[in-house]
N, C-alpha and C. Protein backbone atom coordinates (compact mmCIF):
# COMPACT_ATOMS: atom_id res chain seq x y z
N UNK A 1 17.02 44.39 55.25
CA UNK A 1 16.84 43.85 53.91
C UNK A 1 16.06 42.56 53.96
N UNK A 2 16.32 41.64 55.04
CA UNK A 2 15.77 40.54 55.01
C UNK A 2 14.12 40.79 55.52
N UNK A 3 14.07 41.75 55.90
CA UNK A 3 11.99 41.96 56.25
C UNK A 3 11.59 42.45 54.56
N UNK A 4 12.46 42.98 53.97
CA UNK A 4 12.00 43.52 52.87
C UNK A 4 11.34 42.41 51.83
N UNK A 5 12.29 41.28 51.92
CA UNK A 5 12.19 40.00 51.06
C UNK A 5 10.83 39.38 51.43
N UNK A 6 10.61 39.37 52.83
CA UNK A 6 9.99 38.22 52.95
C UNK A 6 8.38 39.06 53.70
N UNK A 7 8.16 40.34 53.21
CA UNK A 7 7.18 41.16 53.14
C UNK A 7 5.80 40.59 52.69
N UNK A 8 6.17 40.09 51.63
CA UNK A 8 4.16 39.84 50.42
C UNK A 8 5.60 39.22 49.25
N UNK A 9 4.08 37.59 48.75
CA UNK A 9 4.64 37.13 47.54
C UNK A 9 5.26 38.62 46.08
N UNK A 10 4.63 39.96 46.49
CA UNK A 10 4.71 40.65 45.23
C UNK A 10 5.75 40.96 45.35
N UNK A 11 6.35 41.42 46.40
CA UNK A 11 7.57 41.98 46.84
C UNK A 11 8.76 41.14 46.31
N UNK A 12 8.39 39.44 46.96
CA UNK A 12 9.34 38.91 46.82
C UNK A 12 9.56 38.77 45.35
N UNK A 13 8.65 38.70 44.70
CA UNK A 13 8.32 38.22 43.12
C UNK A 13 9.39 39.67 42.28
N UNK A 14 8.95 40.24 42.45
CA UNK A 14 9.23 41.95 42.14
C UNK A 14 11.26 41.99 42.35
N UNK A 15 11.42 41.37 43.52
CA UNK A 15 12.79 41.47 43.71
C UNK A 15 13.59 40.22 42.76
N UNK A 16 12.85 39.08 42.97
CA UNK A 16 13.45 38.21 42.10
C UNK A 16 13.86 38.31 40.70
N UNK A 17 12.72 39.26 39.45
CA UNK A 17 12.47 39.51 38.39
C UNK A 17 13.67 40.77 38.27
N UNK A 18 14.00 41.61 39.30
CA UNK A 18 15.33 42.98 38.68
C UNK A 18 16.50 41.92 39.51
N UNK A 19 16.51 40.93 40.36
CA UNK A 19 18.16 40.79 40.49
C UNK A 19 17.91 39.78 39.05
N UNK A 20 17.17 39.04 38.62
CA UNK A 20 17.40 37.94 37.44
C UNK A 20 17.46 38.75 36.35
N UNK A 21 17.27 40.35 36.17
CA UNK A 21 17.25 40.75 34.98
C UNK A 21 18.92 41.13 35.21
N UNK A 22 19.30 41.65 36.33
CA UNK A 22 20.59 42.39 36.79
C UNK A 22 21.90 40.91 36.24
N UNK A 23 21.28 39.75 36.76
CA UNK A 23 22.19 38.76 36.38
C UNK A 23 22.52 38.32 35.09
N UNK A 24 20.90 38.39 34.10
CA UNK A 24 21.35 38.36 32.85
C UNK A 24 21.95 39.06 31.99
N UNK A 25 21.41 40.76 32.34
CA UNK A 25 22.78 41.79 31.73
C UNK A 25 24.27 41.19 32.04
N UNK A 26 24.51 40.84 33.27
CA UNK A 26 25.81 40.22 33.51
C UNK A 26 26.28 39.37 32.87
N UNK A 27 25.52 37.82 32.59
CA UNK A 27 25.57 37.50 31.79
C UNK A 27 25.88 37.23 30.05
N UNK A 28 24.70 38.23 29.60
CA UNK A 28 25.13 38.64 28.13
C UNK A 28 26.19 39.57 28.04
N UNK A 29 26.84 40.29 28.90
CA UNK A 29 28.07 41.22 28.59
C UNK A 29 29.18 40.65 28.82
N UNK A 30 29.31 39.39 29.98
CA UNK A 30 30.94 38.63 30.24
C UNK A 30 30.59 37.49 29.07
N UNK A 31 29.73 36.98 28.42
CA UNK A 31 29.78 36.23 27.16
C UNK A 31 30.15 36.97 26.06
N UNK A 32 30.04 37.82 25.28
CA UNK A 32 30.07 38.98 25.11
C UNK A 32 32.18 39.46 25.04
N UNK A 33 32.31 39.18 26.38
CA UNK A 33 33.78 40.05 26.69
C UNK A 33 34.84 38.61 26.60
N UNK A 34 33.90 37.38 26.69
CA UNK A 34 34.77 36.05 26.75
C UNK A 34 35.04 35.88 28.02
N UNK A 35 34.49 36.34 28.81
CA UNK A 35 34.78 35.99 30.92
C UNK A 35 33.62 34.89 30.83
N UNK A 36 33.56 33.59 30.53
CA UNK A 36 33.41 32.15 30.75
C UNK A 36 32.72 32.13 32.14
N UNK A 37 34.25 32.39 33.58
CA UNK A 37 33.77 32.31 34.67
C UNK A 37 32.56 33.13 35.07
N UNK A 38 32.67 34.06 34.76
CA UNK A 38 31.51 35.42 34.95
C UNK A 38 30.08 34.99 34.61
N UNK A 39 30.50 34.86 33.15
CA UNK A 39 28.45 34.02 33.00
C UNK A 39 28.32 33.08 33.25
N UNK A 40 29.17 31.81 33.78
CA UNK A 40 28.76 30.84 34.78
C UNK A 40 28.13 30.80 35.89
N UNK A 41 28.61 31.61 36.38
CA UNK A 41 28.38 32.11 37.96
C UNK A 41 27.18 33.31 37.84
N UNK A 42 27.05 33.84 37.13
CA UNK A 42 25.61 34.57 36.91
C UNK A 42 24.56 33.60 36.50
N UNK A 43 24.44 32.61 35.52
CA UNK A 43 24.20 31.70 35.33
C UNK A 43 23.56 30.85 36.13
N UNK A 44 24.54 30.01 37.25
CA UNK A 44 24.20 29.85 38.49
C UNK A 44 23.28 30.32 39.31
N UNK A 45 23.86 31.95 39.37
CA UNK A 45 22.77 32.79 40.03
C UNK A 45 21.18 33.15 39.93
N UNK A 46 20.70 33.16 38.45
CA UNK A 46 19.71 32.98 38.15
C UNK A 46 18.94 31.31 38.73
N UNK A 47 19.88 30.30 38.51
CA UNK A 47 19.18 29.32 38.72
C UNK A 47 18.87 29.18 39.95
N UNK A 48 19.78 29.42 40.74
CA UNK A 48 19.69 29.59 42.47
C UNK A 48 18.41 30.46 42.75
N UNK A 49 18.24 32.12 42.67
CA UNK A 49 17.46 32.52 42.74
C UNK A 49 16.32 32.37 42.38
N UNK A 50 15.69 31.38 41.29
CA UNK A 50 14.49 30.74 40.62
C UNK A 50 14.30 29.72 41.68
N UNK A 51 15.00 28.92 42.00
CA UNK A 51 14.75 27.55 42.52
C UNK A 51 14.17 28.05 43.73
N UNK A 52 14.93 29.04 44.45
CA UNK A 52 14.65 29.26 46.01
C UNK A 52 13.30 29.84 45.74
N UNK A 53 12.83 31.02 44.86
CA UNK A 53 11.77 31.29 45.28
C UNK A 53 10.27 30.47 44.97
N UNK A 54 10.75 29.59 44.42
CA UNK A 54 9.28 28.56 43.93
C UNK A 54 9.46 27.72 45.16
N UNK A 55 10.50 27.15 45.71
CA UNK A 55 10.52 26.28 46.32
C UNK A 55 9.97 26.92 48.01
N UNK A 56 10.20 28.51 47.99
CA UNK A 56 9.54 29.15 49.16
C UNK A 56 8.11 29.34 49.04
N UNK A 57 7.33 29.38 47.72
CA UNK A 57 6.18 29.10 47.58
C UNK A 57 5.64 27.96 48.15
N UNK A 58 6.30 27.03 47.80
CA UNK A 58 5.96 25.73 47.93
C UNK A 58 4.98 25.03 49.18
N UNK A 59 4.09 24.16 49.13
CA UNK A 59 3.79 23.65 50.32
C UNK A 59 4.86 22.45 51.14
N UNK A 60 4.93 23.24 52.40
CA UNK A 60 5.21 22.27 53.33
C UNK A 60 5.07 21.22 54.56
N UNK A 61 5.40 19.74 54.83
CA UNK A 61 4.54 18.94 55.36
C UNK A 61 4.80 20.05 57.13
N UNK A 62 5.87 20.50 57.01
CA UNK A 62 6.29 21.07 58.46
C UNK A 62 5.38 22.40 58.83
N UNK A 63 4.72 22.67 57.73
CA UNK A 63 3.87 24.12 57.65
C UNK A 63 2.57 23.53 58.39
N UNK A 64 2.14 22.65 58.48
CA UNK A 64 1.07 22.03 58.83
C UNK A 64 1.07 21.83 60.51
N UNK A 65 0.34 23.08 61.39
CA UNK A 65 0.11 22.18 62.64
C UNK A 65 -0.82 21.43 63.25
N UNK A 66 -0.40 19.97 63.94
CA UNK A 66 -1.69 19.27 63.71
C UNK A 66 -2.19 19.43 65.52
């Protein structure tokens, strides 16, 4: 699973966009049912999964060999 992720930006892009859609169904249905904890933590999850993959885009000073 982990070669799958880290294959091509499309791949990774592609996986990010169905687990963030998978989290927000989660989301709108435990808001929805009144489970608080549930769309918190999906919630979370989206933000986690956004952050990591921009921030794996990202340039780094350690990427650089001099």
């Amino acid at each position: 699973m982990a070669s799958f992720l880290n294959t091509t930006k499309k791949t990774r892009l592609k996986a990010m966009i169905y687990v963030n859609l998978f989290l927000a169904a989660i989301t709108i249905y435990a808001i929805y049912s009144g489970l608080e904890t549930v769309a918190t933590t999906s919630i979370a999850g989206i933000l986690t999964i956004t952050t990591m993959f921009i921030g794996g885009d990202s340039f780094r000073k350690s990427d650089v060999q001099n």
